[in-house]
N, C-alpha and C. Protein backbone atom coordinates (compact mmCIF):
# COMPACT_ATOMS: atom_id res chain seq x y z
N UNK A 1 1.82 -3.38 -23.31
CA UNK A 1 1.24 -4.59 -22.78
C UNK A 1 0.31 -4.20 -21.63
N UNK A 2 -0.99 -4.54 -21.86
CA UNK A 2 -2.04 -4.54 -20.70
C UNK A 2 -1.36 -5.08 -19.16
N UNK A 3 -1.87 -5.33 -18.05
CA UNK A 3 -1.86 -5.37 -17.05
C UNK A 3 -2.33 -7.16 -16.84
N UNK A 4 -3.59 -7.18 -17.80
CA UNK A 4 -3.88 -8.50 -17.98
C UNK A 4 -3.17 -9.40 -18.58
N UNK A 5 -2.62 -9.01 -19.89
CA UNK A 5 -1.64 -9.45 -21.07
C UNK A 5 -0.27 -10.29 -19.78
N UNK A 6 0.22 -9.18 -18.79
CA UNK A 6 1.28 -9.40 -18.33
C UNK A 6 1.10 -10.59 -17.30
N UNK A 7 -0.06 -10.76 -16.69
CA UNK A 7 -0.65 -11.35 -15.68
C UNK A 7 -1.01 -12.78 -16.33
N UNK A 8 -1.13 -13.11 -17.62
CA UNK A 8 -1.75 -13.92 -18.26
C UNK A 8 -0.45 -14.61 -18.51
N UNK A 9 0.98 -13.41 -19.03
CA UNK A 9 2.03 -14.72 -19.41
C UNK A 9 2.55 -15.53 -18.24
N UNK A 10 2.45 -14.62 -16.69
CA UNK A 10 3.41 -14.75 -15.71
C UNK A 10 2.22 -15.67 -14.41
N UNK A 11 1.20 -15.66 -15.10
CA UNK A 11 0.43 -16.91 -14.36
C UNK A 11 -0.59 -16.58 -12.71
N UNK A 12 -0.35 -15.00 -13.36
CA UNK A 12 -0.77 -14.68 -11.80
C UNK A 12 -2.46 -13.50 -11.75
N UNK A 13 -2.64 -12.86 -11.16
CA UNK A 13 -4.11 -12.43 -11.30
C UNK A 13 -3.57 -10.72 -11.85
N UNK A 14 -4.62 -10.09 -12.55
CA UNK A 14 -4.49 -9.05 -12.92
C UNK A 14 -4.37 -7.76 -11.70
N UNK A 15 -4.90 -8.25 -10.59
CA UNK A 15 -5.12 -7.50 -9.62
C UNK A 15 -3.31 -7.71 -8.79
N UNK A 16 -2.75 -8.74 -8.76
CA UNK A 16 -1.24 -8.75 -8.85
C UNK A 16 -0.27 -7.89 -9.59
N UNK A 17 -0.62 -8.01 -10.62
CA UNK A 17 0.34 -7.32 -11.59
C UNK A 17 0.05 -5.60 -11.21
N UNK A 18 -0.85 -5.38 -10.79
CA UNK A 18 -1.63 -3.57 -10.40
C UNK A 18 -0.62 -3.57 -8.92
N UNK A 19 -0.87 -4.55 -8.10
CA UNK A 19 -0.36 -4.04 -6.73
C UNK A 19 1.15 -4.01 -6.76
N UNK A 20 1.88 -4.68 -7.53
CA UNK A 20 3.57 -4.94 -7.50
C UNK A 20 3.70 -3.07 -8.67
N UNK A 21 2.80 -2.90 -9.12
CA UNK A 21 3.00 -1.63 -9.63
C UNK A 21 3.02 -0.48 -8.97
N UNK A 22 2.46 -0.49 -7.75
CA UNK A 22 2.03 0.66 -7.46
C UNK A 22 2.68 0.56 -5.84
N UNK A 23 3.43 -1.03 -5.37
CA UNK A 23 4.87 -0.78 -5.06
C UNK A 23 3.95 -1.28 -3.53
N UNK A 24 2.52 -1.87 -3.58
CA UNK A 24 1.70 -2.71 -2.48
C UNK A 24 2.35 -4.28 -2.49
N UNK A 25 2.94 -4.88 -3.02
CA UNK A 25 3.23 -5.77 -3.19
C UNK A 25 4.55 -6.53 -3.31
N UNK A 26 5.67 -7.18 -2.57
CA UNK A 26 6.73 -7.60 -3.20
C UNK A 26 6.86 -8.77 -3.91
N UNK A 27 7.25 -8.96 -5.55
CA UNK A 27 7.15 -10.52 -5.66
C UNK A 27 8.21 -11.57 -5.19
N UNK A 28 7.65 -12.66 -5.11
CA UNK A 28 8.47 -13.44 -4.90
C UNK A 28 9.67 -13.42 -5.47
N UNK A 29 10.88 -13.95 -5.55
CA UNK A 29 12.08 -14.35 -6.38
C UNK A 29 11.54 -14.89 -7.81
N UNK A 30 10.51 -15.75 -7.83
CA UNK A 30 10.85 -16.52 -8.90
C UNK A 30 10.26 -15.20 -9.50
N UNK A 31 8.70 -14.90 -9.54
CA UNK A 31 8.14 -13.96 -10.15
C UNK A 31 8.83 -12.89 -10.38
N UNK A 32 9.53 -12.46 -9.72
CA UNK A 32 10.42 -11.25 -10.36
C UNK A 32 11.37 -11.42 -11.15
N UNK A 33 12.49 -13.01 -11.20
CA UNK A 33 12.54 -13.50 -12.60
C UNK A 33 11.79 -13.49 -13.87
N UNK A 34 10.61 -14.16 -13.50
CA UNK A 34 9.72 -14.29 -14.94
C UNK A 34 9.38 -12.96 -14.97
N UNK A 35 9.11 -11.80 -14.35
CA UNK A 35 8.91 -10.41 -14.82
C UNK A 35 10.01 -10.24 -15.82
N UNK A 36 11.05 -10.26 -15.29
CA UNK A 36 12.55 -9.78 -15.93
C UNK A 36 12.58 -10.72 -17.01
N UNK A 37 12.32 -11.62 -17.07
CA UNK A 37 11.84 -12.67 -18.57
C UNK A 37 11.42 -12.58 -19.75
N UNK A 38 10.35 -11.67 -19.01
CA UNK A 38 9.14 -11.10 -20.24
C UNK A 38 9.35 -10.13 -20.73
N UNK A 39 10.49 -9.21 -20.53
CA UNK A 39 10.69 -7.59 -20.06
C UNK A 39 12.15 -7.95 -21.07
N UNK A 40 12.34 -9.03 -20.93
CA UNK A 40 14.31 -9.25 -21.26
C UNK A 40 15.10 -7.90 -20.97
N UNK A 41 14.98 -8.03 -19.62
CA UNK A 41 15.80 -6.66 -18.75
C UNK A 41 16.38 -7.37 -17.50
N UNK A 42 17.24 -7.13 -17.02
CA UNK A 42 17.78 -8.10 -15.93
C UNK A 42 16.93 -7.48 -14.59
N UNK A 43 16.51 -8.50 -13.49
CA UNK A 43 15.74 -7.90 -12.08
C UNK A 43 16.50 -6.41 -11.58
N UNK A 44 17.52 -6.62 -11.65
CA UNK A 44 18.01 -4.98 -11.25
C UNK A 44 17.13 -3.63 -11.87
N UNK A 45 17.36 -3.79 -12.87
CA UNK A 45 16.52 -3.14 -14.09
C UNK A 45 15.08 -2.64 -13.87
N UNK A 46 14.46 -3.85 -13.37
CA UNK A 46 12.80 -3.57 -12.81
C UNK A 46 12.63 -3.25 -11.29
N UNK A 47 13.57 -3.65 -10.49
CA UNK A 47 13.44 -3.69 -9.07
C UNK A 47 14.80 -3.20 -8.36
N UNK A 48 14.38 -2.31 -7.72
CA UNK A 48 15.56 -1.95 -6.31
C UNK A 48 14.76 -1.79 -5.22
N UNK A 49 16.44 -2.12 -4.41
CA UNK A 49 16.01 -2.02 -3.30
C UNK A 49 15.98 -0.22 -2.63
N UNK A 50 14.94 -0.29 -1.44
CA UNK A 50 14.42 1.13 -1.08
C UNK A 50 15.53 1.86 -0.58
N UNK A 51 16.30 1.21 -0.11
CA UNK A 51 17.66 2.41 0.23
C UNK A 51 19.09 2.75 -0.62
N UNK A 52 18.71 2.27 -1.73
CA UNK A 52 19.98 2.28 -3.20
C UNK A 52 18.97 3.92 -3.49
């Protein structure tokens, strides 16, 4: 899945989906749900926290 593709289901700008990648960015709660949505992986899965 493109960068755009992902940005397009989750409602947000392509330049979003680049910065939460590269770890410039934290999303919100909900958005990191609908990441984990699209992904059907639970938020743990996509996201930890920096001292685990």
């Amino acid at each position: 899945m493109t960068q755009q593709e992902l940005a397009d289901k989750l409602e947000v700008s392509r330049q979003t989906v680049h910065a939460i990648e590269k770890g410039k960015f934290n999303p919100s709660v909900k958005l990191a749900i609908l990441i984990s949505v699209v992904f059907q992986v639970p938020v743990e899965g996509i996201f930890t926290l920096e001292d685990q």
